[in-house]
Protein backbone atom coordinates (compact mmCIF):
# COMPACT_ATOMS: atom_id res chain seq x y z
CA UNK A 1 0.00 0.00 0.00
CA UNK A 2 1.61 3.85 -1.21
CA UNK A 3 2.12 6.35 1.73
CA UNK A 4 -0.57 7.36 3.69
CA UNK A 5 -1.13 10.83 3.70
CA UNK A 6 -1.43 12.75 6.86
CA UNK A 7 -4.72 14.56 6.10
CA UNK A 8 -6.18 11.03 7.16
CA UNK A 9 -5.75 11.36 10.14
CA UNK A 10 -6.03 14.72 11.31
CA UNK A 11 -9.91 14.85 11.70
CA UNK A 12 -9.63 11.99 14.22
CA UNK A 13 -10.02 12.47 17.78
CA UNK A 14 -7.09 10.92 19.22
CA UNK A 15 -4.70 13.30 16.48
CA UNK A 16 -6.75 16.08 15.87
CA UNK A 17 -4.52 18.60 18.04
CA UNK A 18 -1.52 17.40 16.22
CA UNK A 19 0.96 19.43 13.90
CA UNK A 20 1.37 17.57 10.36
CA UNK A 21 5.11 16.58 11.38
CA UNK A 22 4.13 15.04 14.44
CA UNK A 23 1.01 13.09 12.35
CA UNK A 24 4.03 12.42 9.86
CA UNK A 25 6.26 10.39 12.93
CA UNK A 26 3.15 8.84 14.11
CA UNK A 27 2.30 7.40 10.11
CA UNK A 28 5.90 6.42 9.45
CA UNK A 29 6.16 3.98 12.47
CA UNK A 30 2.65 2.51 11.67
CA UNK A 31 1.80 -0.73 9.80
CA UNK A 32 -1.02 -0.76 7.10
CA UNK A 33 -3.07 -3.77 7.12
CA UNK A 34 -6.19 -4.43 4.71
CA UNK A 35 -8.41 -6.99 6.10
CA UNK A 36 -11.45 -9.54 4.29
CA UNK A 37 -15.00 -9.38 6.11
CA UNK A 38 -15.04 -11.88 8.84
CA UNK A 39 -10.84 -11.54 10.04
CA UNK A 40 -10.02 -11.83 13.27
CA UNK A 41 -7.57 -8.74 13.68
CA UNK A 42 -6.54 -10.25 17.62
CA UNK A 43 -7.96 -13.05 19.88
CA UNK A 44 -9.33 -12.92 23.44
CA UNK A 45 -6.39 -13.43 25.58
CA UNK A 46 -3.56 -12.76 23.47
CA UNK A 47 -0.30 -11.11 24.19
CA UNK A 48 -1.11 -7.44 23.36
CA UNK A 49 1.88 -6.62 21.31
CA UNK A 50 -0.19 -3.71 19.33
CA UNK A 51 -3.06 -1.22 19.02
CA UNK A 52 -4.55 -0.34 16.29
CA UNK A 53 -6.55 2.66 14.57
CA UNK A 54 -9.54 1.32 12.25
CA UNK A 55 -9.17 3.89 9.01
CA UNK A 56 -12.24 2.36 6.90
CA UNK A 57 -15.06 -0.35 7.73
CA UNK A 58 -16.18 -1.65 11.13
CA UNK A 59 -15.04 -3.81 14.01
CA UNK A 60 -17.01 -6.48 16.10
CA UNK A 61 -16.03 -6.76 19.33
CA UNK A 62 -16.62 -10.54 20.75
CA UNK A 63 -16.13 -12.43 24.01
CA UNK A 64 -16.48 -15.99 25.01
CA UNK A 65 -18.64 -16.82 28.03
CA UNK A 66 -17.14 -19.61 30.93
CA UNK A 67 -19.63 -21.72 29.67
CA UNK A 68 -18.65 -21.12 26.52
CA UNK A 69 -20.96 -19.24 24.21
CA UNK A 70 -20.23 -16.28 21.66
CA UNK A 71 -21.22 -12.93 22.44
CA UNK A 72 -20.71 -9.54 20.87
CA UNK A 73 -20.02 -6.90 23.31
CA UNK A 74 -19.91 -3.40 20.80
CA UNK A 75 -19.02 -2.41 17.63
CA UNK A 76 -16.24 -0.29 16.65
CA UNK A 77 -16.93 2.04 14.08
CA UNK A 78 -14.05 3.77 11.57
CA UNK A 79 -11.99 6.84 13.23
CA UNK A 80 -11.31 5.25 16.52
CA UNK A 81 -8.59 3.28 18.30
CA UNK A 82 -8.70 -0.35 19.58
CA UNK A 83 -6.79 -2.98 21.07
CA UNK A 84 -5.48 -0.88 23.60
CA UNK A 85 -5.16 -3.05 26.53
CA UNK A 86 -2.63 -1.25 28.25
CA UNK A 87 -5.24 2.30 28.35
CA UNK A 88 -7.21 -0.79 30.60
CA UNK A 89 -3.85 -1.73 32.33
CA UNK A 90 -3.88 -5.18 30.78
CA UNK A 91 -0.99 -7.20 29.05
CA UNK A 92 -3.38 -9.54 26.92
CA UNK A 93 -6.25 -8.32 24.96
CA UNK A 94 -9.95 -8.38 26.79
CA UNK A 95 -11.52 -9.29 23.73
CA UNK A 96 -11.32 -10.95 20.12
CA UNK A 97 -11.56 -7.77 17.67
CA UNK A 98 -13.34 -9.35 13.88
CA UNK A 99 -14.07 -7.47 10.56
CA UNK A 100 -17.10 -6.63 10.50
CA UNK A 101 -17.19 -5.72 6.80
CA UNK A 102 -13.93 -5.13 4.80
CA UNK A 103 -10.96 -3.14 6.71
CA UNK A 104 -8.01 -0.73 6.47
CA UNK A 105 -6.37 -1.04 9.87
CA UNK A 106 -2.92 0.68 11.25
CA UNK A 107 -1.11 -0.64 13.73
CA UNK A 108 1.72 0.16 16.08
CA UNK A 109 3.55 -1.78 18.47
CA UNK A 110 2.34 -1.55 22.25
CA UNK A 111 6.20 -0.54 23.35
CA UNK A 112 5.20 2.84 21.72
CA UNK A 113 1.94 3.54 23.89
CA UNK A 114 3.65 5.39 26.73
CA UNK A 115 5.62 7.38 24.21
CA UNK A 116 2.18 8.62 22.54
CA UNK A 117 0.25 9.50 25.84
CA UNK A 118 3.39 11.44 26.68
CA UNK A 119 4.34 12.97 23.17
CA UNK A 120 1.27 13.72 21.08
CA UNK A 121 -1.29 16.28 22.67
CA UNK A 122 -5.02 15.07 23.11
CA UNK A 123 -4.00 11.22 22.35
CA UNK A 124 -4.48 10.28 26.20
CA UNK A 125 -7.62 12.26 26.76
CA UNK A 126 -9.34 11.29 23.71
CA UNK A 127 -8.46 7.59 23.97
CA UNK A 128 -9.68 7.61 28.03
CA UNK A 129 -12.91 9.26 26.35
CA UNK A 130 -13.29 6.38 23.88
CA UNK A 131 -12.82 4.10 26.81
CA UNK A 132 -15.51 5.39 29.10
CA UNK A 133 -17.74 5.78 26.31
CA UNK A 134 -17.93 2.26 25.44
CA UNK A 135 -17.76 1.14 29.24
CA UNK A 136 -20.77 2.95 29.26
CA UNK A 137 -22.61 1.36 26.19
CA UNK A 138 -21.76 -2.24 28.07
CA UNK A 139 -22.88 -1.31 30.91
CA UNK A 140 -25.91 0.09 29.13
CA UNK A 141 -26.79 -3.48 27.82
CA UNK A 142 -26.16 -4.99 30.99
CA UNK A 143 -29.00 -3.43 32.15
CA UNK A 144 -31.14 -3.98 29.31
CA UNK A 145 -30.11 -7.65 29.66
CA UNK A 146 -31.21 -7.77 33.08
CA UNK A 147 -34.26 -5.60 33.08
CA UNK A 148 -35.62 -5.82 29.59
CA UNK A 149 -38.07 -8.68 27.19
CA UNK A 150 -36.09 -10.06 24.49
CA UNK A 151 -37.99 -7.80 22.15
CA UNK A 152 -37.06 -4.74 23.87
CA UNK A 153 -33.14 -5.83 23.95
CA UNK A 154 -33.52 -6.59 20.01
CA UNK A 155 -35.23 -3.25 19.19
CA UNK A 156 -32.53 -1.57 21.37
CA UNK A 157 -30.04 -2.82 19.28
CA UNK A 158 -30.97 -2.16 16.32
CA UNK A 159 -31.78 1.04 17.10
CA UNK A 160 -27.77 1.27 18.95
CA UNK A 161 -26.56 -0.06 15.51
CA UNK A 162 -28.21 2.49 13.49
CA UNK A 163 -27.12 5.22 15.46
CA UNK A 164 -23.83 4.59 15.35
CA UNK A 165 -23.48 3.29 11.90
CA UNK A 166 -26.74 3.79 9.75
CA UNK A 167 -26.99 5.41 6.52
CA UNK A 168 -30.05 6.69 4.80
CA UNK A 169 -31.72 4.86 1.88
CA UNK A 170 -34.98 5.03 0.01
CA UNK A 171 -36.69 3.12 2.38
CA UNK A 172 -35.25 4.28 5.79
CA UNK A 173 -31.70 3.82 7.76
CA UNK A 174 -29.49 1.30 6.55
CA UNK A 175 -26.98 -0.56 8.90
CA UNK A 176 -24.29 0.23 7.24
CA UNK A 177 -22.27 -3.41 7.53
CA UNK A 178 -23.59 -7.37 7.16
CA UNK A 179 -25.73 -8.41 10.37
CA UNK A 180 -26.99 -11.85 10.30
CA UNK A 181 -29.64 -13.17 12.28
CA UNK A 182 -26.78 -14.37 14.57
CA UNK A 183 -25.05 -11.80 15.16
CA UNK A 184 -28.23 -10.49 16.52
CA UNK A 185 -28.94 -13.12 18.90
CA UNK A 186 -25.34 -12.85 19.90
CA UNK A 187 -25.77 -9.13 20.81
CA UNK A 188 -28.85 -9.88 22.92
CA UNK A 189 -28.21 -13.04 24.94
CA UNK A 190 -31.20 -14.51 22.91
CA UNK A 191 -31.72 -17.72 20.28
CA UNK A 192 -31.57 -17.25 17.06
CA UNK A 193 -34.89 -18.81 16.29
CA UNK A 194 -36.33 -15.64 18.99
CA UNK A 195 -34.69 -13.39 16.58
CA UNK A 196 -35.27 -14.58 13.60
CA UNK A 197 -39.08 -15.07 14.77
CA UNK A 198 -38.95 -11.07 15.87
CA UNK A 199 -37.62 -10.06 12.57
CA UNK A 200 -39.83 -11.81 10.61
CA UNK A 201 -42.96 -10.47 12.83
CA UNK A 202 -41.34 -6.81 12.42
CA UNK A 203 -40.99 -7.18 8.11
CA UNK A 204 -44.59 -7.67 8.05
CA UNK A 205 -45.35 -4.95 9.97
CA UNK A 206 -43.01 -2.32 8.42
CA UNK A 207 -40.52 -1.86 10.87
CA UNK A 208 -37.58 -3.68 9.44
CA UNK A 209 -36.67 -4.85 5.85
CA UNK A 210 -33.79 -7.33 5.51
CA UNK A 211 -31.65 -8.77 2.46
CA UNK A 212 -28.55 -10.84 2.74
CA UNK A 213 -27.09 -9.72 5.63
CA UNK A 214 -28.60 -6.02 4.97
CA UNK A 215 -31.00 -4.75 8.04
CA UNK A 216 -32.61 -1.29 7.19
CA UNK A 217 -34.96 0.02 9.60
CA UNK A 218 -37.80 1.41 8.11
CA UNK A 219 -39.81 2.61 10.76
CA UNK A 220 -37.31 3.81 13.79
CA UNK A 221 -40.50 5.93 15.50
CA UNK A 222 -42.18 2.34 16.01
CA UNK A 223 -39.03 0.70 17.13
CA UNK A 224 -39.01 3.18 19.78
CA UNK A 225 -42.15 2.66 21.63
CA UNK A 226 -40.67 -1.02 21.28
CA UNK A 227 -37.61 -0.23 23.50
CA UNK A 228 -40.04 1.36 25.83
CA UNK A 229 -42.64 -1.32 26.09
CA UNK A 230 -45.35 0.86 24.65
CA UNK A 231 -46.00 -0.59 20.78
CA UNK A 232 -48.54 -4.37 21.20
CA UNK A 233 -46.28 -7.78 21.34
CA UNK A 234 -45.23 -8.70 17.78
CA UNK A 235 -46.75 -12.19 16.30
């Protein structure tokens, strides 16, 4: 891959205070990595050796339960860091970090995290920012887990996903990478026969419309009063 150019990185929050030199250093020691759709970039429990800016597409976020099963804590969306276990004090990575869709990825090796926090101006803050922010969408779902019908959890993901990463399109607001059935039930702690029985209840009805991996959400005003308990039980 040709030299990046610095202007890609400037509007991003962890190097938007930076002078183009200093953006310059922090491109010349990084590694450019294109990844396929479905790529694990790290597993749970690995030696953290790097972290890693995601430049284009989306990352899925996955940890394995002691008994076991797959489930997908938050997605990561272009523009922000990950893999930065030692921001969480950690030698090994919390997580397994997958392509969600296809994926331009830097990386740098973790030996030159200290020198970042200390050298580069609004790195630190803006990564500790990222990191509370998504503390706060977990904990968010642990609630919803907890406290909330399957339905409700479903809706409130979809709606989370399109917030973060919808797009418009004739029809309504597109996710804007593949979600399967499964990755749905993965999200919510449900079956995928629940969500595949929700989704099919919610096409007829107008909320949703789904292709090959494709979820738009075509009526988000009705998905609301879903979250809250307020629309009738789908069929």
């Amino acid at each position: 891959m040709s030299r990046l150019d610095e202007s890609l990185l400037t509007p991003m929050p962890p190097f938007s205070r930076l002078e183009k030199r200093q953006i310059r250093e922090i491109l010349d020691l990084a590694s450019v990595r294109r990844f396929d759709e479905g790529v694990a970039v790290f597993e749970e429990g690995a030696p953290a050796e790097r972290f890693y800016m995601l430049l284009d597409g989306y990352i899925r976020v996955m940890r394995i339960t002691p008994t076991g099963e797959q489930v997908i804590a938050l997605h990561i969306p272009s523009g922000q860091l990950f893999g930065i276990a030692q921001a969480l004090g950690r030698t090994t990575y919390p997580a397994t970090s997958v392509t969600a869709s296809e994926a331009i990825v830097l990386g740098w090796p973790m030996r030159l995290w200290d020198q970042f926090v200390s050298q580069y101006d609004g790195f630190a803050s803006e990564t500790y920012k990222t990191v509370g922010q998504r503390i706060g969408e977990m904990n968010t779902r642990i609630v919803e887990m907890a406290t909330q019908q399957v339905e409700q959890r479903v809706a409130n993901s979809l709606l989370r996903l399109i917030n973060q990463t919808g797009r418009k399109v004739e029809n309504g607001i597109e996710i804007d990478f593949p979600v399967t059935r499964q990755d749905l039930s993965e999200m919510t702690a449900t079956t995928l026969h629940t969500v595949s029985r929700l989704l099919s209840a919610w096409e007829k009805q107008g909320v949703v419309a789904s292709r090959r991996k494709r979820i738009t959400v075509t009526d988000a005003h009705r998905l609301v009063l879903i979250c809250r308990g307020e629309a009738p039980p789908s069929r």
